[in-house]
Protein backbone atom coordinates (compact mmCIF):
# COMPACT_ATOMS: atom_id res chain seq x y z
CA UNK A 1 46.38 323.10 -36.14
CA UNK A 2 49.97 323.16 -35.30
CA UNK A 3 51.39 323.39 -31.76
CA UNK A 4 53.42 326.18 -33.48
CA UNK A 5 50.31 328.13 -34.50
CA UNK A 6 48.34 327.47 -31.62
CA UNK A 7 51.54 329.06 -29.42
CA UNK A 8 51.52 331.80 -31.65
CA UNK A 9 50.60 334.85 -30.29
CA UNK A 10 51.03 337.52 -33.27
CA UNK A 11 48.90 340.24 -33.12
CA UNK A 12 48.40 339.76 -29.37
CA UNK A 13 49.26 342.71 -26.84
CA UNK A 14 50.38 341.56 -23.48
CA UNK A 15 50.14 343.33 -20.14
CA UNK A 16 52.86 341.54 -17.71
CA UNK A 17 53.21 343.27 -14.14
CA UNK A 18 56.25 343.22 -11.97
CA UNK A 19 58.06 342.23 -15.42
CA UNK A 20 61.43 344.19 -14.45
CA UNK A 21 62.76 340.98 -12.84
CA UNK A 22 62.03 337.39 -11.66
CA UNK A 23 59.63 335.22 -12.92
CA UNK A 24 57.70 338.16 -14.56
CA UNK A 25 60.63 339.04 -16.71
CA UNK A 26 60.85 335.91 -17.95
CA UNK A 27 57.45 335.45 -18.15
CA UNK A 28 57.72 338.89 -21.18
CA UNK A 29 60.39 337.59 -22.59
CA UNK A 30 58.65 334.36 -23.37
CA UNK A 31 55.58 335.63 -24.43
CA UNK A 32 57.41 338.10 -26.73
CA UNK A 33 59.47 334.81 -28.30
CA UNK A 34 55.81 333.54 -29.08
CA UNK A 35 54.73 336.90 -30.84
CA UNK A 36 53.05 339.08 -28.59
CA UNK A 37 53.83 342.97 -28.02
CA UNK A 38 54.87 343.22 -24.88
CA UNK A 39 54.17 346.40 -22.10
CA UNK A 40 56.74 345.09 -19.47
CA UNK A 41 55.43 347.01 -16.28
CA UNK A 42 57.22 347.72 -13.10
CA UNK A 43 57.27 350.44 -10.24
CA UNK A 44 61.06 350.34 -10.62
CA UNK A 45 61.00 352.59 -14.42
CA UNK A 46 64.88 351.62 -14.83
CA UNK A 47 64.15 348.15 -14.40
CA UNK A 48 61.22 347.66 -16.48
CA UNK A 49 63.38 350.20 -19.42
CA UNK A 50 66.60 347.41 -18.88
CA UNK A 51 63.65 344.55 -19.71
CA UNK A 52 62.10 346.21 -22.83
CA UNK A 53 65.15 347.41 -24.41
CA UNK A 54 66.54 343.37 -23.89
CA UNK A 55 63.00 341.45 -25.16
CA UNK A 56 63.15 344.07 -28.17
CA UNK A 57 65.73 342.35 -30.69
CA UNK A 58 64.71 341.78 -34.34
CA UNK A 59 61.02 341.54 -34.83
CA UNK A 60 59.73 341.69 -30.58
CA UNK A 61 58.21 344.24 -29.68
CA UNK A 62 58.26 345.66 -25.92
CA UNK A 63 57.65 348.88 -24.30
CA UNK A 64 58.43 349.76 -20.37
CA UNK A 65 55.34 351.29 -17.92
CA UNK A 66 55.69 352.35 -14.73
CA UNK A 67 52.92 351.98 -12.77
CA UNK A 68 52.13 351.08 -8.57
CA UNK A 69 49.40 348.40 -9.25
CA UNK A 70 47.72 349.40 -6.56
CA UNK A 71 47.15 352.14 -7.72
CA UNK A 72 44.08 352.79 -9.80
CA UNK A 73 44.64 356.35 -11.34
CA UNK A 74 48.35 355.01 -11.91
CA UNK A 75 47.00 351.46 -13.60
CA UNK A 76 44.20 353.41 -15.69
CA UNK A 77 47.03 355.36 -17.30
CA UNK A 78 49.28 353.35 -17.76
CA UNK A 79 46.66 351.26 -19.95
CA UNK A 80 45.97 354.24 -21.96
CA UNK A 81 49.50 356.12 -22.55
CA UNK A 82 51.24 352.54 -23.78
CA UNK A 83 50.69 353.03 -27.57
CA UNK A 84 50.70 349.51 -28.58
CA UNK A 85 46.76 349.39 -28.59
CA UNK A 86 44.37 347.28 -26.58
CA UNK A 87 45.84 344.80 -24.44
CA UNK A 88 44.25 341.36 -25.04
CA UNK A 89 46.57 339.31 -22.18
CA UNK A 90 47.66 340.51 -18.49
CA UNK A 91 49.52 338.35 -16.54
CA UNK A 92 49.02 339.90 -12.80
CA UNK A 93 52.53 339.06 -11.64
CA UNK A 94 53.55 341.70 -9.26
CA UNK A 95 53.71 340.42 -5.32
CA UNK A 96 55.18 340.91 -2.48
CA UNK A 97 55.42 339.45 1.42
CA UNK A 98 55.78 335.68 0.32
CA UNK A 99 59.88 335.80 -0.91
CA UNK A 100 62.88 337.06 0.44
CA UNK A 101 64.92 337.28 3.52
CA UNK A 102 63.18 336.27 6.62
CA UNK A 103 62.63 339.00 8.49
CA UNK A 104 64.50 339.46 12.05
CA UNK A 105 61.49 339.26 14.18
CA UNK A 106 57.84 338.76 12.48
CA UNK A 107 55.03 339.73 15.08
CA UNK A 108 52.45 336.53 15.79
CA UNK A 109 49.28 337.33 14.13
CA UNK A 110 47.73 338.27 17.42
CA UNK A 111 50.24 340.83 17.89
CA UNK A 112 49.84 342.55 14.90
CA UNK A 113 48.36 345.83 13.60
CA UNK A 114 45.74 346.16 10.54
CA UNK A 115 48.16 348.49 9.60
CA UNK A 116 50.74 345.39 8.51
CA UNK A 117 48.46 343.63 6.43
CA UNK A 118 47.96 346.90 4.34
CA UNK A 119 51.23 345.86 1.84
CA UNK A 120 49.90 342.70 1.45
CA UNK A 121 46.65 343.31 -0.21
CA UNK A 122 47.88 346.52 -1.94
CA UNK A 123 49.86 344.46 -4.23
CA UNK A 124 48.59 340.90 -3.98
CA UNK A 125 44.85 341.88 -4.35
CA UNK A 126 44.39 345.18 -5.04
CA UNK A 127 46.89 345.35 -8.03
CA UNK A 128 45.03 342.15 -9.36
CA UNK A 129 41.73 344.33 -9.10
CA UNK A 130 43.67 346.86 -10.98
CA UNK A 131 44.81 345.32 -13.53
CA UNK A 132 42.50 343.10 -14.68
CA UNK A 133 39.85 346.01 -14.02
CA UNK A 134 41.65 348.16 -17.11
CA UNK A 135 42.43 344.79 -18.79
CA UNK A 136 39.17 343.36 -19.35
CA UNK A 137 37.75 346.96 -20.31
CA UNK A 138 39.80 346.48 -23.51
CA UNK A 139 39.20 342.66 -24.26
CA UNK A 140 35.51 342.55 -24.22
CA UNK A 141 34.86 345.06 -27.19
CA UNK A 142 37.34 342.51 -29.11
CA UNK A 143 35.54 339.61 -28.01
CA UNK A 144 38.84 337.71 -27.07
CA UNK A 145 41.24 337.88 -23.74
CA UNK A 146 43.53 335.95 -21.19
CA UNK A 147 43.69 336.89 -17.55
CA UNK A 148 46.56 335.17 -15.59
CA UNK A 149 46.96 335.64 -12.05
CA UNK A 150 50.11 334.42 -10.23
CA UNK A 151 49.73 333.90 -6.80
CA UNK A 152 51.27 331.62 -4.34
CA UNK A 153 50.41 327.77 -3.03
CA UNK A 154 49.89 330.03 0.71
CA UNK A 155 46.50 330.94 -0.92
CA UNK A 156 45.66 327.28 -1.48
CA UNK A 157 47.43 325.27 1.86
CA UNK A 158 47.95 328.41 3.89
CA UNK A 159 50.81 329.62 5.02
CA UNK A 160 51.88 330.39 9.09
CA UNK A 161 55.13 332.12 10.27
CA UNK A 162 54.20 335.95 9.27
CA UNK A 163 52.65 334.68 6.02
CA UNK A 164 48.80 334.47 7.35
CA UNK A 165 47.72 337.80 5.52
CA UNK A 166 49.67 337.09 2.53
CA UNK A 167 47.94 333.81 2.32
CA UNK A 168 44.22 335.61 2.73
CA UNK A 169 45.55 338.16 -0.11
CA UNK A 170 46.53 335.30 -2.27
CA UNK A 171 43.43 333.40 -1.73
CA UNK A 172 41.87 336.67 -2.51
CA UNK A 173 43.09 337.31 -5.91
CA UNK A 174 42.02 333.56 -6.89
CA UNK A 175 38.74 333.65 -6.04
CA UNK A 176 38.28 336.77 -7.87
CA UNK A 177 39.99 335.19 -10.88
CA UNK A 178 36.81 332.27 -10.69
CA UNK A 179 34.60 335.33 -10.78
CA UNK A 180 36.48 337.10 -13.82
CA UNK A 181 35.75 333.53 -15.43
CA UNK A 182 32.74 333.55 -15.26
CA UNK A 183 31.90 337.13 -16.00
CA UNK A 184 34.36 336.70 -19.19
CA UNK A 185 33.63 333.36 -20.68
CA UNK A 186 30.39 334.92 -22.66
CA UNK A 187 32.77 337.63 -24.14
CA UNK A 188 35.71 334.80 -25.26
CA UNK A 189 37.69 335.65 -22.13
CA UNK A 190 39.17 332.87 -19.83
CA UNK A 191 40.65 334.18 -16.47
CA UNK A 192 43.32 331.34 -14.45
CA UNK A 193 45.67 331.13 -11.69
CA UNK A 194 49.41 329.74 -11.74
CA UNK A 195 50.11 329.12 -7.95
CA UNK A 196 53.60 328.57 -7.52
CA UNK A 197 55.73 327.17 -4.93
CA UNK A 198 59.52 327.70 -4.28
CA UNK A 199 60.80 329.34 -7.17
CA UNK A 200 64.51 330.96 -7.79
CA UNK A 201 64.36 334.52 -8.24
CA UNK A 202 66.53 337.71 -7.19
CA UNK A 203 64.74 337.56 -4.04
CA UNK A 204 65.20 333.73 -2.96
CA UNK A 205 68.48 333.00 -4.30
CA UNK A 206 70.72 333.92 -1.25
CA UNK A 207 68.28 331.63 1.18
CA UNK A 208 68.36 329.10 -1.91
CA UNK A 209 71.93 328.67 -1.51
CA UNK A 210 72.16 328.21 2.32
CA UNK A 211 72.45 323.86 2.22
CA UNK A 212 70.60 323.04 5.11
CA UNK A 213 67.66 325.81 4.15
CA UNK A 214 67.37 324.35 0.54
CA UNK A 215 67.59 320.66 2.34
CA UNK A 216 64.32 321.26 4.41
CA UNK A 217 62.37 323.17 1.84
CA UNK A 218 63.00 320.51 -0.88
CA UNK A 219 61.54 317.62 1.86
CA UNK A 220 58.55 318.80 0.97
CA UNK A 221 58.62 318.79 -2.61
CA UNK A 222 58.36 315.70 -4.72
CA UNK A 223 60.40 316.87 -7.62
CA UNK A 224 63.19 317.95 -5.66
CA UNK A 225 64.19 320.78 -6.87
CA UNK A 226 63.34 324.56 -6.80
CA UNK A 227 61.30 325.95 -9.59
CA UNK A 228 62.84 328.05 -12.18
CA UNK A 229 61.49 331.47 -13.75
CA UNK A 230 60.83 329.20 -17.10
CA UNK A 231 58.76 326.80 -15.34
CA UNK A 232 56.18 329.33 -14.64
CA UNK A 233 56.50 330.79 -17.61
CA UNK A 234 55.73 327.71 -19.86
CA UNK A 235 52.31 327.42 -17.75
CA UNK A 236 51.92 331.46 -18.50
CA UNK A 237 52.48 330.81 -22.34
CA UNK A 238 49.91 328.11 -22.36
CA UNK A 239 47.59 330.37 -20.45
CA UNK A 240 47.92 332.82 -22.93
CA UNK A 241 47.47 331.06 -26.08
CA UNK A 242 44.65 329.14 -28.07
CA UNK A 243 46.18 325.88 -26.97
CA UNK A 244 44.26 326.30 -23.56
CA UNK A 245 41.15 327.96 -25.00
CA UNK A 246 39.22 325.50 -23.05
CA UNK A 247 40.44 325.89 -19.98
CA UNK A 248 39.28 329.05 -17.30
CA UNK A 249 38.43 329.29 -13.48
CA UNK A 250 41.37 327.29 -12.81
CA UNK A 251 44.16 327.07 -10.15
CA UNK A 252 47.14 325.18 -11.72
CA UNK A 253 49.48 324.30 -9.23
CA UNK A 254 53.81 324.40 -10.89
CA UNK A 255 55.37 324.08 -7.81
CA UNK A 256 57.03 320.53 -7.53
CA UNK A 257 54.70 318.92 -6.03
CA UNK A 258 54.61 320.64 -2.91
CA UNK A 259 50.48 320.77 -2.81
CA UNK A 260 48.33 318.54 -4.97
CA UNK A 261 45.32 319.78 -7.12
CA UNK A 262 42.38 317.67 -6.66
């Protein structure tokens, strides 16, 4: 077989979450290029709309859904009012608390209230929960399915500086995706992680452009530069295809070099 045919994902329907910008909208766009039907899902409707309407040009096929991953009742319908049938690949995208601008004063863990960790796990872990919940329900009748979880490398170094939780919620969603292995592999389902290290997106670029920021973050990384929505993408596509059809309870690390898989 090919590496064209074992890329191709015709007759696939992917699931990608926090698609309406960043590394998940490149993430749809690439899987569309391969084949699949897209649902490009965001909480932002507008957004996710803007991504559809672009990925759907000549023969690609993509569809907006809003939807608050964690949010079960939201999740549940959004897998059943998306009319491009059942979903055979999710790519749990959507996060939050690990990008962005620094905020002005971040409370010491000691300090803080259970009440901060709450957006942390409602996107990190619960929407993985979520999703993959009302993914899998439609892959294992069809005896075939990819579950992709992007998380962070703070779930496999750990993170400090206000990033503690986020690191827990991270970890979180990874060793869940070892159990969705392991539950899936007897119904042709393989569940992996892409963790990801410093990546451009709408929410990095203005601290990616600040010299003496980009200096020390790229001191840590042996290919020194930042990652790039593609990068993560490319692993995604892989993920998603036949061409890694051996391959499930994995973490694999595209972040530079920052942290080394053993």
């Amino acid at each position: 077989m090919s590496t064209t045919e074992l890329l191709d994902l015709s007759g696939r329907v992917a699931l990608v979450t926090g698609a309406g910008q960043g590394v998940g909208r490149q993430i749809a766009a690439t899987l569309a290029e391969y084949g699949a039907s897209v649902i490009v899902n965001d909480f932002d409707l507008d957004r996710a709309k803007q991504v559809a309407d672009e990925i759907s040009t000549g023969n690609r096929v993509a569809v907006a859904a809003q939807a608050d991953v964690g949010d079960f009742e939201q999740v549940n319908r959004m897998f059943s009012d998306h009319g491009l049938g059942p979903v055979s690949i999710v790519v749990n995208n959507a996060g939050n608390g690990g990008a962005g601008p620094a905020p002005t004063r971040q409370l010491p863990f000691w300090e803080q209230d259970p009440s901060d960790w709450e957006r942390f796990f409602h996107v990190n872990l619960d929407g993985v929960l979520n999703v993959t919940r009302c993914g899998i329900a439609q892959m294992v009748p069809n005896g075939w399915g990819r579950v992709i979880t992007i998380i962070s490398d703070a779930g496999r170094v750990g993170e400090t500086n206000g990033m503690e939780v986020y690191s827990g919620a991270k970890a979180g969603a990874a060793g869940f995706t070892r159990a969705m292995a392991r539950l899936g592999g007897r119904y042709g389902i393989t569940a992996n992680c892409i963790a990801l290290g410093a990546t451009r997106t709408p929410a990095t670029e203005s601290r990616m452009q600040n010299e003496e920021f980009a200096k020390k973050v790229l001191s840590n990384y042996i290919v020194r530069r930042f990652g790039e929505p593609s990068d993560i993408a490319n692993a995604a596509l892989f993920l998603s295809s036949d061409a890694s059809s051996y391959i499930t309870g994995q973490t694999i690390p595209v972040n530079g070099g920052y942290s080394l898989a053993l």
